[in-house]
C-alpha atoms as a PDB file:
ATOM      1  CA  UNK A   1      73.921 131.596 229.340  1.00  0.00           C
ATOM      2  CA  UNK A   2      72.542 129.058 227.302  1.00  0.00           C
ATOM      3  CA  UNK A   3      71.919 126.724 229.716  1.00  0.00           C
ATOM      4  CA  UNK A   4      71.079 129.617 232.264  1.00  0.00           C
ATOM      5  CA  UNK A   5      67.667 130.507 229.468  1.00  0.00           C
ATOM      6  CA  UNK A   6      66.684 127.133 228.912  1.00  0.00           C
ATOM      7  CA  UNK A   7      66.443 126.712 232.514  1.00  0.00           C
ATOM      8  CA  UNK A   8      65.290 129.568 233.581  1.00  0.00           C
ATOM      9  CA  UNK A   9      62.253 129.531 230.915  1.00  0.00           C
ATOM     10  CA  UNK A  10      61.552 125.761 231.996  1.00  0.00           C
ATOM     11  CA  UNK A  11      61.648 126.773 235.466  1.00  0.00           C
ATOM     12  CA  UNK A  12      59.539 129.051 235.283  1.00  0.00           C
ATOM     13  CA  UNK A  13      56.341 126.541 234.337  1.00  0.00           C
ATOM     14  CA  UNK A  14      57.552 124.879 237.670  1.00  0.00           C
ATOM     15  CA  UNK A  15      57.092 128.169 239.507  1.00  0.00           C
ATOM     16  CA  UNK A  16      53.715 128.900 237.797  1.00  0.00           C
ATOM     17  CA  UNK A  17      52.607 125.601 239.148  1.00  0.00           C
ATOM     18  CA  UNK A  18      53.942 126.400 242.544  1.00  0.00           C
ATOM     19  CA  UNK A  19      52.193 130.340 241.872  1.00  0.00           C
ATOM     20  CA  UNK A  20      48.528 128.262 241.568  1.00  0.00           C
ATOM     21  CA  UNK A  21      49.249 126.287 244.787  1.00  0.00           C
ATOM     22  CA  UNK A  22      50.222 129.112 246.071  1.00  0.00           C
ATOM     23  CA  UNK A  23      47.614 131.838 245.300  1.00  0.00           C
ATOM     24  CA  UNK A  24      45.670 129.210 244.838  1.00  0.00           C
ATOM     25  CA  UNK A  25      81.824 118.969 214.349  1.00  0.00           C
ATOM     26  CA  UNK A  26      77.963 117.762 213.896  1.00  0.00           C
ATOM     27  CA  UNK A  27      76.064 117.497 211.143  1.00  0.00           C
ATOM     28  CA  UNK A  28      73.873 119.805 209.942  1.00  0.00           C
ATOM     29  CA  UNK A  29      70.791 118.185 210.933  1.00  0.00           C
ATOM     30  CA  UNK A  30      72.260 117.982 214.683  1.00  0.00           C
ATOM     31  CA  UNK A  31      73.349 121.264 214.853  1.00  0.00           C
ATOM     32  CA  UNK A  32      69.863 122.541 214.390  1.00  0.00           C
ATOM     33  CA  UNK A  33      68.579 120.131 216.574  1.00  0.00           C
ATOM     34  CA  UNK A  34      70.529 119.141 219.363  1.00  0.00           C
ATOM     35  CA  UNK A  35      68.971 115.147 219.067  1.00  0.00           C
ATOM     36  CA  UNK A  36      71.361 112.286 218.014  1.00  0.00           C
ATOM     37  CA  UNK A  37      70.546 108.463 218.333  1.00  0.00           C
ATOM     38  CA  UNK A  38      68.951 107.912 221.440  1.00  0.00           C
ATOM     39  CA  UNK A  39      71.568 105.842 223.940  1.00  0.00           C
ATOM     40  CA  UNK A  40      70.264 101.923 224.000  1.00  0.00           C
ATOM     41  CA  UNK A  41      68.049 101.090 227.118  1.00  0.00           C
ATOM     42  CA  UNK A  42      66.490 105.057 227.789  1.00  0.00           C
ATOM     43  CA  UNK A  43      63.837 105.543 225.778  1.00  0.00           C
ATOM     44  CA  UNK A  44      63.200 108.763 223.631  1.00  0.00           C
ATOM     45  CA  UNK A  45      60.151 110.025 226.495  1.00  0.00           C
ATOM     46  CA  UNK A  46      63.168 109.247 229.215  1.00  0.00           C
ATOM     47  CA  UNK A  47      65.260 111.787 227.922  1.00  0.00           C
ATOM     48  CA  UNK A  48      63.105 114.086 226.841  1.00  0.00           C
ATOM     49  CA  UNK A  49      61.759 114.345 230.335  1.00  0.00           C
ATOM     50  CA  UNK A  50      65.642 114.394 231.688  1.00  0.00           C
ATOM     51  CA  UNK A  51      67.147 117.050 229.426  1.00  0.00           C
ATOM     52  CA  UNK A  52      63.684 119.108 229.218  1.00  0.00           C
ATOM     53  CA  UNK A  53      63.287 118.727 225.883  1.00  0.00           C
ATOM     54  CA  UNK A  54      61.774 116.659 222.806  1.00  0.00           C
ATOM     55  CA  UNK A  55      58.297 116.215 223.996  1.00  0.00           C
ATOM     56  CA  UNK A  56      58.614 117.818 227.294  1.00  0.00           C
ATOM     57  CA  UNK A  57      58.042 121.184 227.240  1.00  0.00           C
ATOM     58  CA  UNK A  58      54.540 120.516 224.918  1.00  0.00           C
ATOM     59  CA  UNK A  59      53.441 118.187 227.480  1.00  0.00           C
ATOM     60  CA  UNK A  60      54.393 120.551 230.795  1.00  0.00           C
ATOM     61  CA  UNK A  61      52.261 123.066 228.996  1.00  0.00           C
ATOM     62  CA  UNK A  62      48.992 120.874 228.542  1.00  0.00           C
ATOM     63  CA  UNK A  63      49.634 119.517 232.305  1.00  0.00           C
ATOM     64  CA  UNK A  64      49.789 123.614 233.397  1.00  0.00           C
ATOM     65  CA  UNK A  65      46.998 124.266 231.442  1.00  0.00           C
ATOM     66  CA  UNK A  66      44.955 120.957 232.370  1.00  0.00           C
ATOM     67  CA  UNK A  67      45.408 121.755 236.134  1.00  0.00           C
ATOM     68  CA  UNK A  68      44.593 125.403 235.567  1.00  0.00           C
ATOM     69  CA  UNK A  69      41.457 124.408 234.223  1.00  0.00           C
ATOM     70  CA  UNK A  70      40.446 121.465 236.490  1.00  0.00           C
ATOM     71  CA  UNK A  71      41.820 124.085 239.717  1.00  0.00           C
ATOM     72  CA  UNK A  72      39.526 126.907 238.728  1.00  0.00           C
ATOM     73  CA  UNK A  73      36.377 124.740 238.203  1.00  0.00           C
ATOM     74  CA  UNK A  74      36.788 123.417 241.446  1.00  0.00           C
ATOM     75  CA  UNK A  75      37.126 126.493 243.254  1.00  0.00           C
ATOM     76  CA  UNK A  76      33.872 127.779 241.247  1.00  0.00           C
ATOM     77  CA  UNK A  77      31.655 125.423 243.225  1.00  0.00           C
ATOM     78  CA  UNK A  78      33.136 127.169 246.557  1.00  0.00           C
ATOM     79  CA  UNK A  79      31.975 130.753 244.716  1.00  0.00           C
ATOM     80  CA  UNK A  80      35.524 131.582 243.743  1.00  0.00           C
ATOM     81  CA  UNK A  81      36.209 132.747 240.126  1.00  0.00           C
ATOM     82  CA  UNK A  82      40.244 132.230 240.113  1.00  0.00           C
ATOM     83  CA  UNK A  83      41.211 133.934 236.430  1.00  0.00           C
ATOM     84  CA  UNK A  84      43.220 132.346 234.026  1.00  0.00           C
ATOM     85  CA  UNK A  85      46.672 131.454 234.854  1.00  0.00           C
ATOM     86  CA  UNK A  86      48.841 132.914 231.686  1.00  0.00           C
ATOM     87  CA  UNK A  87      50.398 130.341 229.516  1.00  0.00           C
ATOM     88  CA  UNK A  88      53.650 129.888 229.827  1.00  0.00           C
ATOM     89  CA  UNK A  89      55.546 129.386 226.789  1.00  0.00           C
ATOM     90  CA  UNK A  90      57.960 126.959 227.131  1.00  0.00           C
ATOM     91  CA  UNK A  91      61.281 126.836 224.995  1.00  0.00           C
ATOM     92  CA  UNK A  92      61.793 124.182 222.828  1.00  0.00           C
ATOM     93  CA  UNK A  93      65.482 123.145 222.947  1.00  0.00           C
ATOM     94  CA  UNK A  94      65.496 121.924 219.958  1.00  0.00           C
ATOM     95  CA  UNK A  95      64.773 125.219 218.137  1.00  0.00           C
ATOM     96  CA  UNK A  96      68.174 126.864 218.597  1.00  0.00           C
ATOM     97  CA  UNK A  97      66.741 130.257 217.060  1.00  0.00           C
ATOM     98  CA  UNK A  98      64.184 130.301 219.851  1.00  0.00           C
ATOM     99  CA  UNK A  99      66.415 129.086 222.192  1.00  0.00           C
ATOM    100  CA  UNK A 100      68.921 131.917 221.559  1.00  0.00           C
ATOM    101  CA  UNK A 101      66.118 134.596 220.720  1.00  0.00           C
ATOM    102  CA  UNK A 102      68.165 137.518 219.414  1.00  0.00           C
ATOM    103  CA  UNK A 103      65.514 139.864 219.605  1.00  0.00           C
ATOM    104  CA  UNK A 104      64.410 139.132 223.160  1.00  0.00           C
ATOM    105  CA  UNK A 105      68.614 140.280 223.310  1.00  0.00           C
ATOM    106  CA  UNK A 106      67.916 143.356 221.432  1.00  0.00           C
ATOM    107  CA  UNK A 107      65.205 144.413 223.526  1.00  0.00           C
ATOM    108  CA  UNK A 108      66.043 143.311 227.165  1.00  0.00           C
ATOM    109  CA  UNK A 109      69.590 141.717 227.354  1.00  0.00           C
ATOM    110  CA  UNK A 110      69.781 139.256 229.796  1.00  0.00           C
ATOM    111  CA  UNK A 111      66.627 140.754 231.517  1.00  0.00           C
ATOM    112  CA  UNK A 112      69.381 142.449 234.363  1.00  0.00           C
ATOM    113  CA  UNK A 113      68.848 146.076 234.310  1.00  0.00           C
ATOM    114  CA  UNK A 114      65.716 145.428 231.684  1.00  0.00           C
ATOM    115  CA  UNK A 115      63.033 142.688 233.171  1.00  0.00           C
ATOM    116  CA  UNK A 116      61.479 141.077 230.213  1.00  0.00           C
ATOM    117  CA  UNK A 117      57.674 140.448 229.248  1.00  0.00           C
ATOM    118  CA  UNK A 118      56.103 140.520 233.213  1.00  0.00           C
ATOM    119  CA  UNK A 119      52.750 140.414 231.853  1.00  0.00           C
ATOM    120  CA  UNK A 120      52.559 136.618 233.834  1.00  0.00           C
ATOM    121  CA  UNK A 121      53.370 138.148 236.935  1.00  0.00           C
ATOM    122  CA  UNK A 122      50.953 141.295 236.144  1.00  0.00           C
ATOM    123  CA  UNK A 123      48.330 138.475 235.857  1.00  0.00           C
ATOM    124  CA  UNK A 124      49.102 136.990 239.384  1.00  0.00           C
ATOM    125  CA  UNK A 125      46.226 135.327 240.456  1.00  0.00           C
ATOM    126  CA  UNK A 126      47.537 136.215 244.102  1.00  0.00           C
ATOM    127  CA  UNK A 127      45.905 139.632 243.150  1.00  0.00           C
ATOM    128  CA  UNK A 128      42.768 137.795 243.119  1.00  0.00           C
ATOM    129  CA  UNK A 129      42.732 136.763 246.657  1.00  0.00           C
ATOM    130  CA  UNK A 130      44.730 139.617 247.674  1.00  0.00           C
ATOM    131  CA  UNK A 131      41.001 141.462 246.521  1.00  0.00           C
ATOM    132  CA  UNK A 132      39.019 139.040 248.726  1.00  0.00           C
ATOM    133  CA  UNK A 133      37.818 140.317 252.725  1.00  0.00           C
ATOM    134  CA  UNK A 134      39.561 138.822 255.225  1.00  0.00           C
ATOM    135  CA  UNK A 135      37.479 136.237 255.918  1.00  0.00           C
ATOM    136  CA  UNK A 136      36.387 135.463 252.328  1.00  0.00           C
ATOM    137  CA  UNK A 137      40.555 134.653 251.960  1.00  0.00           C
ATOM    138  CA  UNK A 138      40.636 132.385 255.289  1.00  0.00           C
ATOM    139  CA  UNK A 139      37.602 130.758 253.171  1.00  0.00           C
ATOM    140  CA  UNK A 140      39.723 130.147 249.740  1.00  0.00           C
ATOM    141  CA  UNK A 141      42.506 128.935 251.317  1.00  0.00           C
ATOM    142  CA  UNK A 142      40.626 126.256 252.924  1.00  0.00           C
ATOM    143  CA  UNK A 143      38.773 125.671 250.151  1.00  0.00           C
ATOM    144  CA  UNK A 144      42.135 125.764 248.036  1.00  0.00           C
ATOM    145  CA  UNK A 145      44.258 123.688 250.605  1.00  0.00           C
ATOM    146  CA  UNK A 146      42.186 122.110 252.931  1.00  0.00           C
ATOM    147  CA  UNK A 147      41.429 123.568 256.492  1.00  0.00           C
ATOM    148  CA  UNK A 148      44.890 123.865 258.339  1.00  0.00           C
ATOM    149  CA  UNK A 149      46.807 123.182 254.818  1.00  0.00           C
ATOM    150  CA  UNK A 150      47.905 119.290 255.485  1.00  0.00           C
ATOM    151  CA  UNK A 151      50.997 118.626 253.668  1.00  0.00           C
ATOM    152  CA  UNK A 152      52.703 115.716 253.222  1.00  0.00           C
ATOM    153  CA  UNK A 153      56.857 115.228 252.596  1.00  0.00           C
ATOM    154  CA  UNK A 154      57.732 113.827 248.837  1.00  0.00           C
ATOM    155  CA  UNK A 155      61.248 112.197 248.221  1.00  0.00           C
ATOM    156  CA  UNK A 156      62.463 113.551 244.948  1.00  0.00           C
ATOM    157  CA  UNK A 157      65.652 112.386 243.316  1.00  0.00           C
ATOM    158  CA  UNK A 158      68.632 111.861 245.473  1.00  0.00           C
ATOM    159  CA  UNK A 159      68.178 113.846 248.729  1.00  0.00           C
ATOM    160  CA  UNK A 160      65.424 116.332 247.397  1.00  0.00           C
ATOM    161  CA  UNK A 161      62.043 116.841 249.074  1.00  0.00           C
ATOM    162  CA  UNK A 162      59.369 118.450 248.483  1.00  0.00           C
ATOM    163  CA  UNK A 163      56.399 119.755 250.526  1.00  0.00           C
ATOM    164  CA  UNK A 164      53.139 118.884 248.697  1.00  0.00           C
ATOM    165  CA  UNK A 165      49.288 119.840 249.873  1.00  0.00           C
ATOM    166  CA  UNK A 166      47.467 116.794 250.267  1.00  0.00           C
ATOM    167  CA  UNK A 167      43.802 118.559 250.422  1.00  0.00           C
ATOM    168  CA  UNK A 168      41.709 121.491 248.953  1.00  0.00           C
ATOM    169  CA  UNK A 169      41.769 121.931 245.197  1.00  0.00           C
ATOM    170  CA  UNK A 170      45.083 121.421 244.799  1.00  0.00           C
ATOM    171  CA  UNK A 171      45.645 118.424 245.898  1.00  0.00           C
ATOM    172  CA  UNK A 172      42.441 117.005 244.022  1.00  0.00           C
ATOM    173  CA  UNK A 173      43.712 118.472 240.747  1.00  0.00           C
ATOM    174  CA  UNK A 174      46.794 117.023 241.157  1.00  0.00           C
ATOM    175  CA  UNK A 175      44.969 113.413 241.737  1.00  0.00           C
ATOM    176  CA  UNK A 176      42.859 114.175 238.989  1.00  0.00           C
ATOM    177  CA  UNK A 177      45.859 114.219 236.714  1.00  0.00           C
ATOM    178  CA  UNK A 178      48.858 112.177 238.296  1.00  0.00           C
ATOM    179  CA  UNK A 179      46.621 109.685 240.485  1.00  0.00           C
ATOM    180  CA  UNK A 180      48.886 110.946 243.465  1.00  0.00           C
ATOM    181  CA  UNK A 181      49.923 113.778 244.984  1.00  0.00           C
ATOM    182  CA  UNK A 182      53.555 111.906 245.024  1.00  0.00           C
ATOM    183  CA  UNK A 183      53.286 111.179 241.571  1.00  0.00           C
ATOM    184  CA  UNK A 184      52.492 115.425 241.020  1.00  0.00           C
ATOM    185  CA  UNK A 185      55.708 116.155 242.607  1.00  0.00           C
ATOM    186  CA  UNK A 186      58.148 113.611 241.290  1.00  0.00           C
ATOM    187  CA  UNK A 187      56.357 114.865 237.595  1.00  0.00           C
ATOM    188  CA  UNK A 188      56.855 118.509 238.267  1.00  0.00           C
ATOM    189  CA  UNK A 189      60.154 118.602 240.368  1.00  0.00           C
ATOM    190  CA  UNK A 190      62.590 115.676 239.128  1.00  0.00           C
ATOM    191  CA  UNK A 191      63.198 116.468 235.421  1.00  0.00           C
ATOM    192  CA  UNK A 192      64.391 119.896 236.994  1.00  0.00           C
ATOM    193  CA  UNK A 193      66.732 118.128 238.780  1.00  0.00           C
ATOM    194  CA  UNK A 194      67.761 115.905 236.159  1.00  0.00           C
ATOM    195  CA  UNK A 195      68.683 118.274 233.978  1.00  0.00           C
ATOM    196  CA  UNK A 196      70.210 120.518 236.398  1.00  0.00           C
ATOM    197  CA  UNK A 197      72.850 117.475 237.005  1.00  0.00           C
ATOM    198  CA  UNK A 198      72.995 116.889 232.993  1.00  0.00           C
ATOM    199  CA  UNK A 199      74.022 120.302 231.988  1.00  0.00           C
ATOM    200  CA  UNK A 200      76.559 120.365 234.646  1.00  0.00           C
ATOM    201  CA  UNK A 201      78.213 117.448 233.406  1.00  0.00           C
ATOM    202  CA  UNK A 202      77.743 118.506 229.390  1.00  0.00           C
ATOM    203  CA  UNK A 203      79.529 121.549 230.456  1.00  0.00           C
ATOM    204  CA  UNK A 204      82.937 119.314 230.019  1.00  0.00           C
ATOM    205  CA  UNK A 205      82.057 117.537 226.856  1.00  0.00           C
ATOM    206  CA  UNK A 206      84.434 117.595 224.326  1.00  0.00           C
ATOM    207  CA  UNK A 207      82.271 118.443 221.810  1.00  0.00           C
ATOM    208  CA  UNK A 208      80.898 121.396 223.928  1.00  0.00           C
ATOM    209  CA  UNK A 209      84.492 122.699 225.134  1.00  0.00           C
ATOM    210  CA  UNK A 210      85.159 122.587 221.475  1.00  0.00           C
ATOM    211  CA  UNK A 211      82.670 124.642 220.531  1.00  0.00           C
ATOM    212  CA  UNK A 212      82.905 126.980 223.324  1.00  0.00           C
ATOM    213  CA  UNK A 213      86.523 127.702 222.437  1.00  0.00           C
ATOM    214  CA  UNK A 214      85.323 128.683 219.239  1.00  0.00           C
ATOM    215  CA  UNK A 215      82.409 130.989 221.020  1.00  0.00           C
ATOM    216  CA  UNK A 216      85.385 132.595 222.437  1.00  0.00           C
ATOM    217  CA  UNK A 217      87.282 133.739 219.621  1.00  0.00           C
ATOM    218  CA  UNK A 218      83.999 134.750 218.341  1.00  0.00           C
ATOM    219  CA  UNK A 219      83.318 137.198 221.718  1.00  0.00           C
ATOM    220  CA  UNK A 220      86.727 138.632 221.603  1.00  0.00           C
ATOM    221  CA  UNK A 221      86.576 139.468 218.362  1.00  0.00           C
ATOM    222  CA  UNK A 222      83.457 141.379 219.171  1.00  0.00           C
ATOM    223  CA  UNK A 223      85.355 142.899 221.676  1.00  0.00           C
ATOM    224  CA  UNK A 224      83.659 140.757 224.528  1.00  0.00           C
ATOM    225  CA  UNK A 225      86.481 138.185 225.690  1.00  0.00           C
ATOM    226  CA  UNK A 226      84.697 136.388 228.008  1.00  0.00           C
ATOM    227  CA  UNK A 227      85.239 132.744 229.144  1.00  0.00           C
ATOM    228  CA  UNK A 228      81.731 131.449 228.439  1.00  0.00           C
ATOM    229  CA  UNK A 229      78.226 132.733 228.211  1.00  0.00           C
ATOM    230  CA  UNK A 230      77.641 132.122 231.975  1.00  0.00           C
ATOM    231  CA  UNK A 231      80.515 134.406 232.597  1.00  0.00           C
ATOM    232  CA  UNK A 232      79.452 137.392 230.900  1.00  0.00           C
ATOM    233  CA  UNK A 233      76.115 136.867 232.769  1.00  0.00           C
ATOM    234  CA  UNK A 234      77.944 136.510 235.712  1.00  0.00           C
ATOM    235  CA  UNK A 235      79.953 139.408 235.628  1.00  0.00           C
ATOM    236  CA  UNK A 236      77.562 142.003 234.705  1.00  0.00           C
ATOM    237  CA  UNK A 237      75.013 140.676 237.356  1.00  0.00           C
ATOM    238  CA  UNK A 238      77.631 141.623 239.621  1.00  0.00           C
ATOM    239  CA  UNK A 239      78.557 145.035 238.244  1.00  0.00           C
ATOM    240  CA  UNK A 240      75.054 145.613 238.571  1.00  0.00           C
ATOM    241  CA  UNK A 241      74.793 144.707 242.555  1.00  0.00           C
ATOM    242  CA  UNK A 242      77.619 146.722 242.788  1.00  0.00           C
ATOM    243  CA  UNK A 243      75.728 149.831 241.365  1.00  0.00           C
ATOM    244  CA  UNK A 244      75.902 149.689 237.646  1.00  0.00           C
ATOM    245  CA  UNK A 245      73.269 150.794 235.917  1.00  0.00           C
ATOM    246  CA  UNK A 246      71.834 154.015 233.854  1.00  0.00           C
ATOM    247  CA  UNK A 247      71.677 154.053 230.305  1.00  0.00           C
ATOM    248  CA  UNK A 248      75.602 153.023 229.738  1.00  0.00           C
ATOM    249  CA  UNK A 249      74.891 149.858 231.707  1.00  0.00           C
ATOM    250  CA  UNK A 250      72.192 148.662 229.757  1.00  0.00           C
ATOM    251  CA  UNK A 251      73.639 149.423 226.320  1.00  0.00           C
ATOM    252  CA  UNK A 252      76.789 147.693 227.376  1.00  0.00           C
ATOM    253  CA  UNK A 253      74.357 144.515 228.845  1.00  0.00           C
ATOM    254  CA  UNK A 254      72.211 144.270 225.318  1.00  0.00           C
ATOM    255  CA  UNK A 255      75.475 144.624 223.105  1.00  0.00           C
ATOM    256  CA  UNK A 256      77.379 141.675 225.201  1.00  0.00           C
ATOM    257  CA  UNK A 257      73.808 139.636 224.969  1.00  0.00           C
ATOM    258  CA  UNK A 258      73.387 140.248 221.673  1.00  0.00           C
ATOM    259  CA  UNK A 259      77.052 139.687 220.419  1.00  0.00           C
ATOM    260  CA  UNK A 260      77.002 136.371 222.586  1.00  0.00           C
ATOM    261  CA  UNK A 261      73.444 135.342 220.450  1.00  0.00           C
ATOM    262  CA  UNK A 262      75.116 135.656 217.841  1.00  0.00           C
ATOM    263  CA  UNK A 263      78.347 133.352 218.414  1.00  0.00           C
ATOM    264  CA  UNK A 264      76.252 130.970 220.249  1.00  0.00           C
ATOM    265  CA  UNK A 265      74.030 130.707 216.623  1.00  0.00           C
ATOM    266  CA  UNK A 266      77.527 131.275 214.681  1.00  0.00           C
ATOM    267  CA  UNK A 267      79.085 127.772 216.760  1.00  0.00           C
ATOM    268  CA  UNK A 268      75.867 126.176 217.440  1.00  0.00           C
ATOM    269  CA  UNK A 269      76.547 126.387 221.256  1.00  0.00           C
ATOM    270  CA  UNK A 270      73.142 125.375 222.424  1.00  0.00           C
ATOM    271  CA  UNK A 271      72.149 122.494 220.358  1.00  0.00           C
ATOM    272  CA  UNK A 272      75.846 120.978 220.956  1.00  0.00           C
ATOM    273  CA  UNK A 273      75.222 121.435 224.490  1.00  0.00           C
ATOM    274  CA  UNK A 274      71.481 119.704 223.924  1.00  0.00           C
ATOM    275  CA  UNK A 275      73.261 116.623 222.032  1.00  0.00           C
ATOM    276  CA  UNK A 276      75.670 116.395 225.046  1.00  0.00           C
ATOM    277  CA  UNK A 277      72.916 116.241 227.801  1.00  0.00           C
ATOM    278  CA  UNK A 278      70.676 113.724 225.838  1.00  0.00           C
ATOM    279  CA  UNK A 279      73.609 111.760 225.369  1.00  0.00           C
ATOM    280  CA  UNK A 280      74.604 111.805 228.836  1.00  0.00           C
ATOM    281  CA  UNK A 281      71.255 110.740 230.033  1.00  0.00           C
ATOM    282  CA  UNK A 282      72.414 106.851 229.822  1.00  0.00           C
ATOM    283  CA  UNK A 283      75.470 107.398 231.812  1.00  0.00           C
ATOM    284  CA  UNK A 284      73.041 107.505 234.853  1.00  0.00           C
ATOM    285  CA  UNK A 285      73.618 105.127 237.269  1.00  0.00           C
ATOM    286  CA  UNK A 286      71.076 102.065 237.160  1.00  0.00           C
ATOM    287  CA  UNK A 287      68.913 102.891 239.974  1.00  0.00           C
ATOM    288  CA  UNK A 288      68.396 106.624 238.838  1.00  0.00           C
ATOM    289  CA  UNK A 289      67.293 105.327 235.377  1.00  0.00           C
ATOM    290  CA  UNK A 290      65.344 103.229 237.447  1.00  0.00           C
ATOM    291  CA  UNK A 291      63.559 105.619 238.949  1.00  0.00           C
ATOM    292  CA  UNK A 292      63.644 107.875 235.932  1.00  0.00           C
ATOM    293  CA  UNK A 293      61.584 105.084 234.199  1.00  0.00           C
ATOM    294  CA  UNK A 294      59.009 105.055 236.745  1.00  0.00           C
ATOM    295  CA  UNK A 295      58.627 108.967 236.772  1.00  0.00           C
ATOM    296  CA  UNK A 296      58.526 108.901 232.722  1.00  0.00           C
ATOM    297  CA  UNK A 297      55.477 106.316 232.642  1.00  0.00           C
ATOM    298  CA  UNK A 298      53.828 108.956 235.684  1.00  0.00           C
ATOM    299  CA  UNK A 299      54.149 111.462 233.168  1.00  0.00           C
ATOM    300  CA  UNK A 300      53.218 109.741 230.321  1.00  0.00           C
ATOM    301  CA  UNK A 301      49.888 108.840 232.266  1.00  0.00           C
ATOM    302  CA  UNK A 302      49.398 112.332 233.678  1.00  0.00           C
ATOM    303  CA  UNK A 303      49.334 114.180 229.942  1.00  0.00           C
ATOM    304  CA  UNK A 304      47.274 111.646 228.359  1.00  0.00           C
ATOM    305  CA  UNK A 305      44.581 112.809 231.470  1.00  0.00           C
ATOM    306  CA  UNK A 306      45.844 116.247 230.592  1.00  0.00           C
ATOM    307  CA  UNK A 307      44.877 116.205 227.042  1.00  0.00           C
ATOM    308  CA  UNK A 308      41.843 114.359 228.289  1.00  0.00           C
ATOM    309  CA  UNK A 309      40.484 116.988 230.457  1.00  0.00           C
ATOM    310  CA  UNK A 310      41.328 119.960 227.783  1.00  0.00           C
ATOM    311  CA  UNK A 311      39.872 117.994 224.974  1.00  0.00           C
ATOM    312  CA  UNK A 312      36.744 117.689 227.228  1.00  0.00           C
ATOM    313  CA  UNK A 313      36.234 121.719 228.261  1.00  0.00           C
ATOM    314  CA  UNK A 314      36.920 122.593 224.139  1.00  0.00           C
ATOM    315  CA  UNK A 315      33.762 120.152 222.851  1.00  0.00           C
ATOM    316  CA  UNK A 316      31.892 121.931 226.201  1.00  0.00           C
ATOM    317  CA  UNK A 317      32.796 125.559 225.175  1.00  0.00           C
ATOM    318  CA  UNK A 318      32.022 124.896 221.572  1.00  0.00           C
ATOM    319  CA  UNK A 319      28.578 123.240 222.982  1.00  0.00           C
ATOM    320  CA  UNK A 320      27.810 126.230 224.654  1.00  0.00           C
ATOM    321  CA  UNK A 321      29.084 128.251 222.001  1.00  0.00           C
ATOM    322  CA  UNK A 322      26.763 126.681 219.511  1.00  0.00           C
ATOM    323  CA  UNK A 323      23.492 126.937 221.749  1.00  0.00           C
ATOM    324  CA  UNK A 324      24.103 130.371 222.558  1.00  0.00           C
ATOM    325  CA  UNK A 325      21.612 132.701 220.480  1.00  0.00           C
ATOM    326  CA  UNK A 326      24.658 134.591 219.250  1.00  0.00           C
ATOM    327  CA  UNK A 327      25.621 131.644 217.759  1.00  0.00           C
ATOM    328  CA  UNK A 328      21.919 130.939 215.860  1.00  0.00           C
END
């Protein structure tokens, strides 16, 4: 499950992105952490961006919001007042508290029968258009994509592609922060992928089965004698489908969430399975560190625009903010 939140969390800042084109036996110190040394030859920014972590999920946030921001004031010239896309908060890996978030547990279990906090979606700016006359949508769409949407094919890592706009605002955001609309994708899309392939493989660490065998003893004595977190998960999803649900289903869902928190924090299951997946991130083969090097300088160039362009609108709305006569 851990794995399953982590991912789900960080995919969800790739889905907002996609929502805007759219609508628009450690130590301590490494349990709570998850980092070790870094493997020689992959840089600390290389395997942030491959496991999602470190500085990642800081810097995905300024790109969302720095795109946001650069989307919106482009659309504003066409007469088109997008609102403000919702932050996303992204998880910090590191942070095995967060990462686990008992409360979230307490509240919505694994979000099966409960959906958690949907005030993003609520937000949608798809509502936006969805308000506009027919023609006046034709018109942001063009404006937003280019007449006839033009899109152009990105290779991503190994066989992935991706389908990218290469005109509108969208496309000139994405320049504004990545140079390239190829440089956008590989940015957005392959650390995803990275880290899908990562966790897989830190499934069958040692150091991982370990502590999962210990996350088991834990569950069953809870009563919950499960074979990992992503069975549980597994398993109720599908007694769900199958027509679970009522009160009894979602006390039984929040209790097995809840009591596999709690193990997970009791055998520090996530950060083990962090350490593992950093770790692992040498063990690529040459040409896909390669490759990951190249992406990791795109990104590294794409947040220092990022920060560039929010550091820019703050002195503006403080400017205005001063020479407003509420402000005298």
């Amino acid at each position: 499950m851990h794995t399953q939140l982590i991912g789900k969390a960080a995919a969800a800042f790739l889905t907002g992105c996609a929502l805007v084109a759219g609508a628009v036996g450690c130590t301590a110190a490494t349990q709570s952490t998850g980092r070790g040394p870094e493997p020689a030859g992959v840089s600390t920014t290389m395997t942030d961006l491959a496991t999602r972590s470190g500085r990642w999920p800081t810097g995905a946030a300024q790109l969302q919001a720095a795109f946001d921001q650069l989307d919106r004031e482009c659309l504003s010239t066409a007469g088109f007042r997008l609102p403000s896309i919702p932050r996303v908060s992204l998880p910090v890996p590191e942070n095995e508290a967060a990462a686990i978030d008992l409360d979230g547990r307490k509240q919505h279990g694994y979000g099966i029968s409960t959906p958690g906090d949907s005030s993003a979606a609520t937000a949608n700016p798809n509502a936006y258009v969805s308000s506009l006359s027919s023609r006046d949508q034709k018109r942001f769409n063009d404006v937003q994509f280019g007449p006839g949407a033009p899109r152009t094919a990105v290779a991503l890592y190994r066989t992935g592609r991706a389908a990218v706009p290469t005109a509108g605002c969208v496309a000139r955001a994405r320049r504004a922060l990545a140079g390239d609309v190829q440089a956008w994708a590989a940015i957005s899309y392959v650390p995803q992928q990275l880290d899908d392939q990562l966790s897989r493989k830190a499934l069958q660490d040692a150091s991982y089965q370990a502590a999962l065998a210990r996350w088991r003893v834990c569950m069953a004595k809870a009563g919950y004698p499960y074979a990992s977190p992503e069975a549980a998960v597994t398993r109720l999803r599908r007694e769900h489908e199958q027509g679970a649900s009522g009160s009894g289903f979602r006390r039984l869902e929040i209790a097995v969430a809840v009591a596999d928190g709690q193990c997970a924090s009791h055998t520090h299951l996530p950060s083990i399975l962090l350490r593992a997946r950093r770790q692992l991130t040498a063990q690529l083969p040459a040409g896909n560190l390669s490759f990951l090097r190249s992406v990791t300088e795109s990104w590294e160039s794409a947040v220092a625009r990022a920060r560039s362009v929010l550091s820019d609108t703050a002195l503006h709305d403080h400017a205005a903010g001063s020479a407003s006569p509420s402000a005298r």
